[in-house]
Protein backbone atom coordinates (compact mmCIF):
# COMPACT_ATOMS: atom_id res chain seq x y z
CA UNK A 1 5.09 -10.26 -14.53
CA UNK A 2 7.54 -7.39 -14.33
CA UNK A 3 5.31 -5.31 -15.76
CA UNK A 4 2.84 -6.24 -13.10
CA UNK A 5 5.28 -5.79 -10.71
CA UNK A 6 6.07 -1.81 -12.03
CA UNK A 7 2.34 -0.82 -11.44
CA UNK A 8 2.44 -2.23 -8.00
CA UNK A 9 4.95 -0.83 -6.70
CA UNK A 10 2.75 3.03 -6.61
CA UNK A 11 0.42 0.94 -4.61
CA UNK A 12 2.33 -0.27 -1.88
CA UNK A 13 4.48 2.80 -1.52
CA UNK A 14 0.84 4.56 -1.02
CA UNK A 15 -0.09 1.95 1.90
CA UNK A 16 3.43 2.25 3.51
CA UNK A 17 2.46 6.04 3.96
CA UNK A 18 -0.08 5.79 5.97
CA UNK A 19 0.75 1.92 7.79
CA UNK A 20 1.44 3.57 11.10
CA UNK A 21 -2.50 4.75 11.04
CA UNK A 22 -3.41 1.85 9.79
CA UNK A 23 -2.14 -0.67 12.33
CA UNK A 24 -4.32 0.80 15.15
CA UNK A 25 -7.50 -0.12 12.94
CA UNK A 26 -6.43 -3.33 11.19
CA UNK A 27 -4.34 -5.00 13.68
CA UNK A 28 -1.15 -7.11 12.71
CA UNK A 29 -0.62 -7.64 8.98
CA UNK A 30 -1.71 -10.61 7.40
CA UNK A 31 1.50 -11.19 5.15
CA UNK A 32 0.95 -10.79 1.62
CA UNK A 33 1.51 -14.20 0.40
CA UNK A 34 -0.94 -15.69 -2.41
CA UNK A 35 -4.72 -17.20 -1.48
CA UNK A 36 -4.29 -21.00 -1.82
CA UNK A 37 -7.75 -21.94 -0.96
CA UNK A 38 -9.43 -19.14 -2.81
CA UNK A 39 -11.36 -20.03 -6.57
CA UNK A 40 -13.80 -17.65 -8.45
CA UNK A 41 -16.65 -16.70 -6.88
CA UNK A 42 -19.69 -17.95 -7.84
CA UNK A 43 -21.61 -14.65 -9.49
CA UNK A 44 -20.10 -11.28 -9.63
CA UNK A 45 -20.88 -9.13 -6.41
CA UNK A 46 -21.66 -5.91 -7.83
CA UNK A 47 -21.63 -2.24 -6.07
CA UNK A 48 -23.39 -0.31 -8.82
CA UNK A 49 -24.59 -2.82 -11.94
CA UNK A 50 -27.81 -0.65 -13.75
CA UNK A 51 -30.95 -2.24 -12.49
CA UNK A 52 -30.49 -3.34 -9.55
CA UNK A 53 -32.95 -2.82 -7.11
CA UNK A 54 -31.50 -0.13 -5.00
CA UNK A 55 -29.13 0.17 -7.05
CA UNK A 56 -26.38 2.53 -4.95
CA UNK A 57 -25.07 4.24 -8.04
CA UNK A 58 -28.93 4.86 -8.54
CA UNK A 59 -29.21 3.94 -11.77
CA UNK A 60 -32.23 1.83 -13.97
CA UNK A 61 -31.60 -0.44 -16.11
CA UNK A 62 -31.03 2.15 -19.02
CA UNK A 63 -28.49 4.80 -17.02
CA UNK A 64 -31.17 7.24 -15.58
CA UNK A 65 -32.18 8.10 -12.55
CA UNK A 66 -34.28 5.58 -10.48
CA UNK A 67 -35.64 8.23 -7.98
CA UNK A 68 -37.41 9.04 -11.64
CA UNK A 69 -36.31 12.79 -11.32
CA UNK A 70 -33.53 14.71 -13.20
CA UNK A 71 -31.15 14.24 -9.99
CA UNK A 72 -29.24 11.28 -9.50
CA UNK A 73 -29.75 9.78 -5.91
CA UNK A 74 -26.87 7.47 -4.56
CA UNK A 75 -26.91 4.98 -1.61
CA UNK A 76 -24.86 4.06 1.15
CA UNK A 77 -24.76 -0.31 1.60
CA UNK A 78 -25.56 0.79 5.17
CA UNK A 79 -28.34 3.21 4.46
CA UNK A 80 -28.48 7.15 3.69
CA UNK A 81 -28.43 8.61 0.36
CA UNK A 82 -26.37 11.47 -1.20
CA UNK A 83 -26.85 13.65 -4.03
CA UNK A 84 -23.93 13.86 -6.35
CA UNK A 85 -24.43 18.30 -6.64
CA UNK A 86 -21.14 20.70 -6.12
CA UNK A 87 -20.95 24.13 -4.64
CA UNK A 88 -19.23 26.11 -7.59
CA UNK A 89 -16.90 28.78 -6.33
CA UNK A 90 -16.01 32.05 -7.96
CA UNK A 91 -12.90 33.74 -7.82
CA UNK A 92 -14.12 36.29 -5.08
CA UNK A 93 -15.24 32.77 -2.72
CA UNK A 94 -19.15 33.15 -3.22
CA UNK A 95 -20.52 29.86 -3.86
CA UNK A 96 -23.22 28.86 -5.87
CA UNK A 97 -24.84 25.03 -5.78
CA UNK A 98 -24.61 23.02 -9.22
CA UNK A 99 -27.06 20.30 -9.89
CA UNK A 100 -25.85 17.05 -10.90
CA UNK A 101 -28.83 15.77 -13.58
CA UNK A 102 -29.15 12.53 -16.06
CA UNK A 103 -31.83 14.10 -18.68
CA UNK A 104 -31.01 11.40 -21.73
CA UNK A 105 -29.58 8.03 -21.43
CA UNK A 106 -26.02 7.20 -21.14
CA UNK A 107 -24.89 5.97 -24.70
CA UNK A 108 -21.49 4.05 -23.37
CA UNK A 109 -20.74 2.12 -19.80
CA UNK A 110 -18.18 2.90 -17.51
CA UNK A 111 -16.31 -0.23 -15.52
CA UNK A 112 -14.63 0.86 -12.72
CA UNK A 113 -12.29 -0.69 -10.48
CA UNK A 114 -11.67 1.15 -7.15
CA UNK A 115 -8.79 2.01 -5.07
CA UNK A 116 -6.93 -0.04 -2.19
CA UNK A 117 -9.87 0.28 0.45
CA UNK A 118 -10.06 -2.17 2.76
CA UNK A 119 -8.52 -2.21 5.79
CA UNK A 120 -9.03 -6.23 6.48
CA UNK A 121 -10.22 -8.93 4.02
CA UNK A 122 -13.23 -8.98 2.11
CA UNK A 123 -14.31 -11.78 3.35
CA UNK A 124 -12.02 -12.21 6.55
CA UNK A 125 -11.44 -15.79 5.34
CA UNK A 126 -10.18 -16.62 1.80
CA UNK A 127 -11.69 -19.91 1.16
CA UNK A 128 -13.19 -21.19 -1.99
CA UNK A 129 -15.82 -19.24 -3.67
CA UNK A 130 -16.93 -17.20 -0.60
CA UNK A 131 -18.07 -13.65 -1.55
CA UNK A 132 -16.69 -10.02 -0.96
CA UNK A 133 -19.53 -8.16 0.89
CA UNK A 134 -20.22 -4.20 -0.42
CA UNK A 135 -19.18 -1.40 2.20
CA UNK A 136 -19.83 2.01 2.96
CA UNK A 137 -15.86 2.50 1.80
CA UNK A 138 -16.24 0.98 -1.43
CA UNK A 139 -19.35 2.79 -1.88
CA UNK A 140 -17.29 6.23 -0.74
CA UNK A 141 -14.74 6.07 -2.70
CA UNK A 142 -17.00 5.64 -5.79
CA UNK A 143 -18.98 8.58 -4.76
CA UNK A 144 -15.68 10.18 -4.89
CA UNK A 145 -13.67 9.57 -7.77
CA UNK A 146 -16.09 7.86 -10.51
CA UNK A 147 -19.62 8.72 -9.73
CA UNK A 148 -19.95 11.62 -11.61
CA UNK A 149 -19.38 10.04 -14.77
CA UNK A 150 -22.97 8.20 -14.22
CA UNK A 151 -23.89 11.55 -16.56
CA UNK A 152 -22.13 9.89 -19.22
CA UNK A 153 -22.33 6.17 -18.96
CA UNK A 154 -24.36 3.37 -17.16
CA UNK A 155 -22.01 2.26 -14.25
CA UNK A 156 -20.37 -1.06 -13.67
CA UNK A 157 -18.51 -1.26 -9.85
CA UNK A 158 -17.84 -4.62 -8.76
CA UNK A 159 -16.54 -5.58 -5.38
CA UNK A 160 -13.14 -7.45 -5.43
CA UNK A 161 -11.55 -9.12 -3.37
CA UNK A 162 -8.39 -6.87 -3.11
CA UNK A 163 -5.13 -7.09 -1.08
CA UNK A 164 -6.09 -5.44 1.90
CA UNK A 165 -3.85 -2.24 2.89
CA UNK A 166 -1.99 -4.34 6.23
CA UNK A 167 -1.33 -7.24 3.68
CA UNK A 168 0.36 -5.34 0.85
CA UNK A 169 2.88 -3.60 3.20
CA UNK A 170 3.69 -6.59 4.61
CA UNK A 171 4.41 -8.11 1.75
CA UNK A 172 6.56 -5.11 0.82
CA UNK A 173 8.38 -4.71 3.95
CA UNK A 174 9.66 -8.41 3.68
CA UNK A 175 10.25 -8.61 0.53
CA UNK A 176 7.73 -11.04 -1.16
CA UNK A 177 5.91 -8.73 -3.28
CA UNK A 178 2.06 -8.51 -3.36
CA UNK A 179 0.18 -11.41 -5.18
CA UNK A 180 -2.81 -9.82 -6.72
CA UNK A 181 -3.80 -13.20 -8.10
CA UNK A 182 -7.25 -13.36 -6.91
CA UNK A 183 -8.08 -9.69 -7.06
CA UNK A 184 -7.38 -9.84 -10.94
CA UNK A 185 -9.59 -12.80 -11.08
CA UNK A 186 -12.11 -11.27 -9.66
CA UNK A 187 -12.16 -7.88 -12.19
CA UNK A 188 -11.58 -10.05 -15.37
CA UNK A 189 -14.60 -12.08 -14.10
CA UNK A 190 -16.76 -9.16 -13.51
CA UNK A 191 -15.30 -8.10 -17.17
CA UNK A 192 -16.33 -11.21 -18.50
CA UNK A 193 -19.58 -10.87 -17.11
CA UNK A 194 -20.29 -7.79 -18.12
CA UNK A 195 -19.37 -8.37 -21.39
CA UNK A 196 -21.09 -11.23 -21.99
CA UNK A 197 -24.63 -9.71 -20.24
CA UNK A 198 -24.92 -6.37 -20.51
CA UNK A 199 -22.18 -4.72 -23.14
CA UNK A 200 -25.23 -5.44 -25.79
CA UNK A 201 -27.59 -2.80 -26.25
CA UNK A 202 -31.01 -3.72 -25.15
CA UNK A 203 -32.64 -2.49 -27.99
CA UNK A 204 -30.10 -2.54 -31.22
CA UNK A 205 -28.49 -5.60 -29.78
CA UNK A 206 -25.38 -3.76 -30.79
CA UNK A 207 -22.28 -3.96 -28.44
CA UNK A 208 -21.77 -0.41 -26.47
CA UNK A 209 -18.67 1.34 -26.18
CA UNK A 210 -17.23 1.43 -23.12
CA UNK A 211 -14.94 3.40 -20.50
CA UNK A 212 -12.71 1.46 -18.37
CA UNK A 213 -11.72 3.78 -15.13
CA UNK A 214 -9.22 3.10 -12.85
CA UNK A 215 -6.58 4.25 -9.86
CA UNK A 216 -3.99 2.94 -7.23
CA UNK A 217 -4.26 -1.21 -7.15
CA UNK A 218 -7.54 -0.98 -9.32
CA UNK A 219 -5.12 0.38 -12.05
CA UNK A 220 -3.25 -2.51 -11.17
CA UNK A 221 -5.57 -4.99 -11.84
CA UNK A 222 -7.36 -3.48 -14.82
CA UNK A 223 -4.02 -2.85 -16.96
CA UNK A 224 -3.85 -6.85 -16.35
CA UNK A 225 -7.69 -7.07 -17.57
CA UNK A 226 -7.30 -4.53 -20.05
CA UNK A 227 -3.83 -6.57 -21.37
CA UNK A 228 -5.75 -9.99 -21.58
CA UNK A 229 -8.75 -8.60 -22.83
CA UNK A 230 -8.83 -5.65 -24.83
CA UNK A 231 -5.69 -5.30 -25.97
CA UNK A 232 -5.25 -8.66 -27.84
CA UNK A 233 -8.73 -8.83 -29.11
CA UNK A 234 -9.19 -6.48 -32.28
CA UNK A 235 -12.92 -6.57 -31.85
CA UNK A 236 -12.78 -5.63 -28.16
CA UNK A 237 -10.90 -2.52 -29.05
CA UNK A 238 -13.15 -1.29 -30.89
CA UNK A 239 -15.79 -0.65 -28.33
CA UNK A 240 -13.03 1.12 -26.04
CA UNK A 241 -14.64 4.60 -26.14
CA UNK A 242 -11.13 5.32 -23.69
CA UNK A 243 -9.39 4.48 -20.61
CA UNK A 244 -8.52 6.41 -17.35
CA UNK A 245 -5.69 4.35 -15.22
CA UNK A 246 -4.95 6.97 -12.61
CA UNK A 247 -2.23 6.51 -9.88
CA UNK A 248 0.03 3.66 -11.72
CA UNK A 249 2.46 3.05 -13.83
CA UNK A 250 1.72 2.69 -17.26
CA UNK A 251 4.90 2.31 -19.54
CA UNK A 252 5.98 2.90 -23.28
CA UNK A 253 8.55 3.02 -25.06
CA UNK A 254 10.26 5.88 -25.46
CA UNK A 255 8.73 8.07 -28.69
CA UNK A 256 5.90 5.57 -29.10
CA UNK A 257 2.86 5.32 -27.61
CA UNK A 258 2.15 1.93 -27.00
CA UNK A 259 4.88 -1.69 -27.18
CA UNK A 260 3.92 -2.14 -31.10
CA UNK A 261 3.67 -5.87 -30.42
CA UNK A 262 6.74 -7.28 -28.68
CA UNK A 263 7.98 -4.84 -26.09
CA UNK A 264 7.20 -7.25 -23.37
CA UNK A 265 8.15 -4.11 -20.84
CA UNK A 266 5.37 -2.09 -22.73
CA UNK A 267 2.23 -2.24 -20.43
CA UNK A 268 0.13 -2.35 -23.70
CA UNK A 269 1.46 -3.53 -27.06
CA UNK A 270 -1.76 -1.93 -28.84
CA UNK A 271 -3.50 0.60 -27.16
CA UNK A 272 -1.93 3.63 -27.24
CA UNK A 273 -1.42 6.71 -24.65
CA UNK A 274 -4.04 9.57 -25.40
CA UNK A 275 -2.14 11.89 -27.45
CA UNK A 276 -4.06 14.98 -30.17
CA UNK A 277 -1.32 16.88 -32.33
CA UNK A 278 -2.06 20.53 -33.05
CA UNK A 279 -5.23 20.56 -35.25
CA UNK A 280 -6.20 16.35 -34.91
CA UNK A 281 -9.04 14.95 -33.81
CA UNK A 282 -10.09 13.73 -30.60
CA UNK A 283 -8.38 10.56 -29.83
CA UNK A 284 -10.56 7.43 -28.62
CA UNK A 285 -9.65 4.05 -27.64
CA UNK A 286 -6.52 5.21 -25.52
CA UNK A 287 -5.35 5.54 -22.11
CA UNK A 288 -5.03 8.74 -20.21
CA UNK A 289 -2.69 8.11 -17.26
CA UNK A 290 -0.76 10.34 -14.74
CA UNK A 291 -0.18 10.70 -10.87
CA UNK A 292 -0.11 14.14 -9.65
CA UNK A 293 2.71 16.29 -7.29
CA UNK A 294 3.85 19.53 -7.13
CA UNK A 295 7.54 19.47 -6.68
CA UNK A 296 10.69 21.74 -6.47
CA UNK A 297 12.34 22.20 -9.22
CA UNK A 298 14.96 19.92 -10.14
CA UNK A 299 13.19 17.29 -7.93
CA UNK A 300 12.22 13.56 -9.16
CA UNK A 301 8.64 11.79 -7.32
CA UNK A 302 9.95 9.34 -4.79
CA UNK A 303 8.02 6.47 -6.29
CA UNK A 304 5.04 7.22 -8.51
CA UNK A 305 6.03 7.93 -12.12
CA UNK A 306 9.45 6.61 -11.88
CA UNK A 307 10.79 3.80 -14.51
CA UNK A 308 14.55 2.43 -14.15
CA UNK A 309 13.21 0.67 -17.83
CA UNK A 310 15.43 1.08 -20.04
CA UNK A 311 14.50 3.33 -23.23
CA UNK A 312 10.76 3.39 -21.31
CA UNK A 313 9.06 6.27 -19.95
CA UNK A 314 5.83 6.51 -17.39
CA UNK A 315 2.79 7.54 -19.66
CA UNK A 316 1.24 10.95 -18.33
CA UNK A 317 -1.12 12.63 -20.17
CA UNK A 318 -3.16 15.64 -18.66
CA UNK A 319 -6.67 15.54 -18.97
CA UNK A 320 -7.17 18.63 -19.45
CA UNK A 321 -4.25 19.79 -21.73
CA UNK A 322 -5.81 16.79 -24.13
CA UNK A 323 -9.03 18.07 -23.58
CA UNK A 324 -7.97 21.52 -25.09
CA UNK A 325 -5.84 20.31 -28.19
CA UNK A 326 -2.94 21.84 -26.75
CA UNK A 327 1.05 20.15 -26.23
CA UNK A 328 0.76 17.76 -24.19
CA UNK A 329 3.15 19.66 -21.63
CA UNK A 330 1.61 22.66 -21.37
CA UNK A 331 0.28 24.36 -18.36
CA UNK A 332 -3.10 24.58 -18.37
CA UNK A 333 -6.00 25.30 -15.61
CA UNK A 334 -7.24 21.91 -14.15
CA UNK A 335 -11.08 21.36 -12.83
CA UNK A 336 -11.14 20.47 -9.08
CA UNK A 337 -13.79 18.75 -7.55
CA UNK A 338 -13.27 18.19 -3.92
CA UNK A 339 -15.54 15.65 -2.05
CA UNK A 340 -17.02 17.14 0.97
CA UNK A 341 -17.72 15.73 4.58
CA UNK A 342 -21.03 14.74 3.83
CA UNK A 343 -20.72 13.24 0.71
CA UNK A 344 -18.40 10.22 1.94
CA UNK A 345 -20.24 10.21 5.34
CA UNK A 346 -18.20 12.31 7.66
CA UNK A 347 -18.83 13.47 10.49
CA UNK A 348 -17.84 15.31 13.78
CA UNK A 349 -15.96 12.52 15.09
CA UNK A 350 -14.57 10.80 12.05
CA UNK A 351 -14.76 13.86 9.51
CA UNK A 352 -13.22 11.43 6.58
CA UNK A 353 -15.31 9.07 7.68
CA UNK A 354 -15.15 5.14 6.03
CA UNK A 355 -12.02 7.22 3.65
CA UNK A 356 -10.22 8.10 7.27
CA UNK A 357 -7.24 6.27 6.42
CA UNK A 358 -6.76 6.59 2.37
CA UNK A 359 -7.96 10.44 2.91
CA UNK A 360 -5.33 11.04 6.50
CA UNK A 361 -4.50 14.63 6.65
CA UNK A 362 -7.31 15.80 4.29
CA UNK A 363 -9.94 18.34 5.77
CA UNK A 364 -12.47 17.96 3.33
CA UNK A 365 -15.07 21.05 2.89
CA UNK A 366 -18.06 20.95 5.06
CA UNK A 367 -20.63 21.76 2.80
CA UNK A 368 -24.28 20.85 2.08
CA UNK A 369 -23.62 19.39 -1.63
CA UNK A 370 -21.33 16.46 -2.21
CA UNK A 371 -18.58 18.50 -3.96
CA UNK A 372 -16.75 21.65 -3.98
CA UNK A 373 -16.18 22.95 -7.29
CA UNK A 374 -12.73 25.20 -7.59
CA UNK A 375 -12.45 25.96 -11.68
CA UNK A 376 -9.22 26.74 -12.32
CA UNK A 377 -7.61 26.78 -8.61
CA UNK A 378 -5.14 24.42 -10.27
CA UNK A 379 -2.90 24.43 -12.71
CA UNK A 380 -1.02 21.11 -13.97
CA UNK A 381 1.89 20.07 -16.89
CA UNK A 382 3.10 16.99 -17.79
CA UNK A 383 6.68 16.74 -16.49
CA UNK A 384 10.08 14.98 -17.42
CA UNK A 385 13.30 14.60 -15.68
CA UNK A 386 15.90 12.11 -15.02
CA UNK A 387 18.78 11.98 -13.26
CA UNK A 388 20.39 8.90 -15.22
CA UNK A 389 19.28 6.04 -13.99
CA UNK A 390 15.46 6.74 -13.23
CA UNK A 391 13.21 8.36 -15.83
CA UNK A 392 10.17 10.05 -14.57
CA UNK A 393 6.80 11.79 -15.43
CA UNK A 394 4.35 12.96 -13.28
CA UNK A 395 1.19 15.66 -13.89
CA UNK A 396 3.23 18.80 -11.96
CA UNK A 397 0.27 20.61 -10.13
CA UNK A 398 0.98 24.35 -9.29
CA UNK A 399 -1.77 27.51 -7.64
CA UNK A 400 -3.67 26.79 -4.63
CA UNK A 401 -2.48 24.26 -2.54
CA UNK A 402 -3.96 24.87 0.59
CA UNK A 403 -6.96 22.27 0.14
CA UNK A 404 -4.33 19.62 0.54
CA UNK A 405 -2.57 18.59 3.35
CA UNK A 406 1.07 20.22 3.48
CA UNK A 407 2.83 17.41 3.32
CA UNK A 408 1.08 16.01 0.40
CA UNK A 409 2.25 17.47 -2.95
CA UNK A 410 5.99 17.21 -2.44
CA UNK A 411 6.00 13.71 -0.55
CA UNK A 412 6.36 10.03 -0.65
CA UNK A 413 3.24 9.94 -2.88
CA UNK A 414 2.47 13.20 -3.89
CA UNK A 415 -1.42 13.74 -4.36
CA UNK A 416 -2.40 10.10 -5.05
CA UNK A 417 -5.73 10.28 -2.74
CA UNK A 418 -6.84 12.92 -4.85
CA UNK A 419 -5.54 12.03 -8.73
CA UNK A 420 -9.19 11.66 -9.86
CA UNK A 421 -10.25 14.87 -8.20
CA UNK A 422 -7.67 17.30 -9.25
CA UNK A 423 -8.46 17.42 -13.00
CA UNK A 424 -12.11 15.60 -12.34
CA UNK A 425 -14.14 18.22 -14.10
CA UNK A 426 -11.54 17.69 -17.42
CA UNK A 427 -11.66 13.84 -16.85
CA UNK A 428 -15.50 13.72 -17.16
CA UNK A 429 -15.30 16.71 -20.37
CA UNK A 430 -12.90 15.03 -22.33
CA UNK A 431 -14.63 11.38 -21.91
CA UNK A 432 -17.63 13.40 -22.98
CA UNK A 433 -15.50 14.34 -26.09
CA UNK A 434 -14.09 10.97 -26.67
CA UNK A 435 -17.81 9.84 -26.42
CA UNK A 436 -19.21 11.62 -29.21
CA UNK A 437 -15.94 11.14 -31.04
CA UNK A 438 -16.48 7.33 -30.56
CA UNK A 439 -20.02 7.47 -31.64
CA UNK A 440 -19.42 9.68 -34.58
CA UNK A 441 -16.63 7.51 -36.32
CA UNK A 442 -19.01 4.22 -35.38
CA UNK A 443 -22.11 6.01 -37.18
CA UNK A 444 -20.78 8.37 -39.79
């Protein structure tokens, strides 16, 4: 449980942030103590499963598109559709619109487990088997972080029912810790369900590889599915095409990549961090994690990153550097894909709209496409320090920081509400690359 207890606390240092703008919204905190009353639910309640009839992630049953055009079409639970396009912007600020197309199927899945999102309950009363409903935030955040992988893989997003944001920093603030007993439950079921239904391959009944993508308490909650799961299971492993757990801790020894099979304060004893020496090829069935800040120098992140572990460090590896074959602290250019207004429903009056708290301080782009595309606006390096006690890593993000609040790089959190988009054009290239890698060394 330790380990558990290390990849929480990101999380609720993230909701303390923003509590004061929560509290308005949420009313009093819950308390974050443990759901007696609560069992698994009865069937999975999935956002995005390939298939479904109106399916938001707008997928058929095989990965493409069910608008049967090139463009993938996504839905809000509530109604409205987006398209998942960017704006690509050239150094001298003209902008030109990028089409987001599915032209062959997916060859691999993608389970995702999303951010802390809800503001109150899902459902507002923990009792037996009674089922998480999909919302427009769950559906936003999606949109924003994972969506664009649908190019790549069929999509898997099931709704959990997570430790609301008022109930984790209470929890916190009095000292009993968060019990994310039921939302693990609830992704290891949805695993399990998955696995079991639709990890087989329609047509070669062969198992598909798979990509398991992650951030804030969804990392949480997957390192504990990927731990009971994956990593124990030799011929689970070997459909783990890779795995991004963004915004958490995930810890190794130090000079190894993963515990080596009794390193109880290793998050993984088998899967290993992503790592490519000069000249190697690229790396599959690993774990690229990081969270992202741009600090002064000589400066440690307040929360995110940090391991008081002895002989452990906090795993970052940087998409993109990985992506490249270069060190894996080298400064490199990262791919940032901002969400705009109108992709997570915005608007005049609420211009984050359902992402208004997780997103507070962010003035996203108001732009007719769902992204803005900046191509090397960013740069980012792995980085360690310690000042004795604390070791720390973080993904050090340096150029233009004016599309982020000014508080954000340098504080409590850092950039955690935008980890996925920061480097989201490298995170969706090198699963690409790990793809075909993965498919390659199954079919030689």
């Amino acid at each position: 449980m330790d380990a558990v207890r290390r990849l929480l606390i990101p999380v609720a240092a993230v909701l303390a942030m923003v509590l004061s703008a929560t509290s308005a919204q949420a009313g009093p905190a819950t308390g974050a103590a443990a759901d007696p009353v609560a069992r698994p639910l009865d069937r999975t309640v999935w956002l995005c499963r390939p298939g479904l009839v109106d399916n938001p992630c707008g997928q058929d049953a095989e990965g493409m598109p069910q608008s049967g055009g090139p463009e993938l079409v996504t839905r809000y639970p509530s109604g409205g559709t987006r398209l998942l396009d960017a704006t690509r912007f050239a150094a001298d600020g003209s902008g030109k619109r990028e089409p987001f197309t599915i032209t062959e199927k997916p060859p691999v899945d993608c389970f995702y487990a999303y951010p802390t999102v809800d503001l109150l309950p899902n459902p507002p009363l923990r009792i037996g088997g009674l089922p998480p409903v999909p919302q427009d935030v769950h559906q936003a955040v999606t949109l924003m972080q994972s969506a664009r992988f649908a190019g790549l893989c069929r999509m898997f997003v099931p709704i959990y029912r997570q430790v609301p944001l008022p109930a984790l920093v209470a929890g916190i603030v009095i000292g009993s810790g968060a019990d994310l007993t039921t939302a693990t439950m609830d992704i290891r079921d949805a695993w399990d369900d998955y696995w079991t239904h639709d990890n087989r391959d329609p047509e070669t009944g062969e198992r598909r590889g798979v990509v398991i993508l992650a951030h804030s308490q969804g990392t949480a909650v997957a390192a504990v599915l990927m731990r009971e799961r994956v990593d124990e299971h030799p011929e689970v492993r070997r459909q783990l095409v890779a795995a991004a757990l963004i915004g958490g801790n995930i810890e190794v020894p130090e000079g190894r990549d993963a515990g080596g099979g009794a390193d109880p304060a290793s998050t993984f004893q088998h899967i290993p961090a992503c790592r490519r020496p000069a000249g190697a090829p690229m790396p599959t069935g690993c774990v690229v994690s990081y969270a992202t800040y741009s600090l002064p120098k000589g400066a440690l992140p307040a929360v995110i990153g940090r391991t008081a572990s002895p002989g452990h460090r906090v795993v970052c590896v940087n998409p993109a550097a990985l992506l490249r074959g270069e060190a894996g602290d080298a400064r490199v250019p990262l791919d940032l894909y901002l969400p705009t207004r109108r992709l997570i429903g915005g608007s005049a009056l609420l211009p984050n709209g359902p992402l208004a708290v997780p997103l507070n301080g962010y003035r996203l782009p108001n732009l007719a496409t769902g992204f803005a595309h900046h191509p090397g606006a960013l740069m980012g390096e792995c980085v360690h320090a310690t000042d004795g006690a604390v070791s720390a890593d973080w993904l050090q993000v340096g150029g233009d920081l004016s599309y982020f609040p000014a508080s954000a790089p340098a504080g409590l959190t850092g950039l955690h509400a935008m980890d996925f988009n920061v480097a989201q054009g490298d995170l969706i290239a090198l699963t690409a690359a790990q793809t075909r890698a993965w498919l390659e060394r199954r079919n030689p």
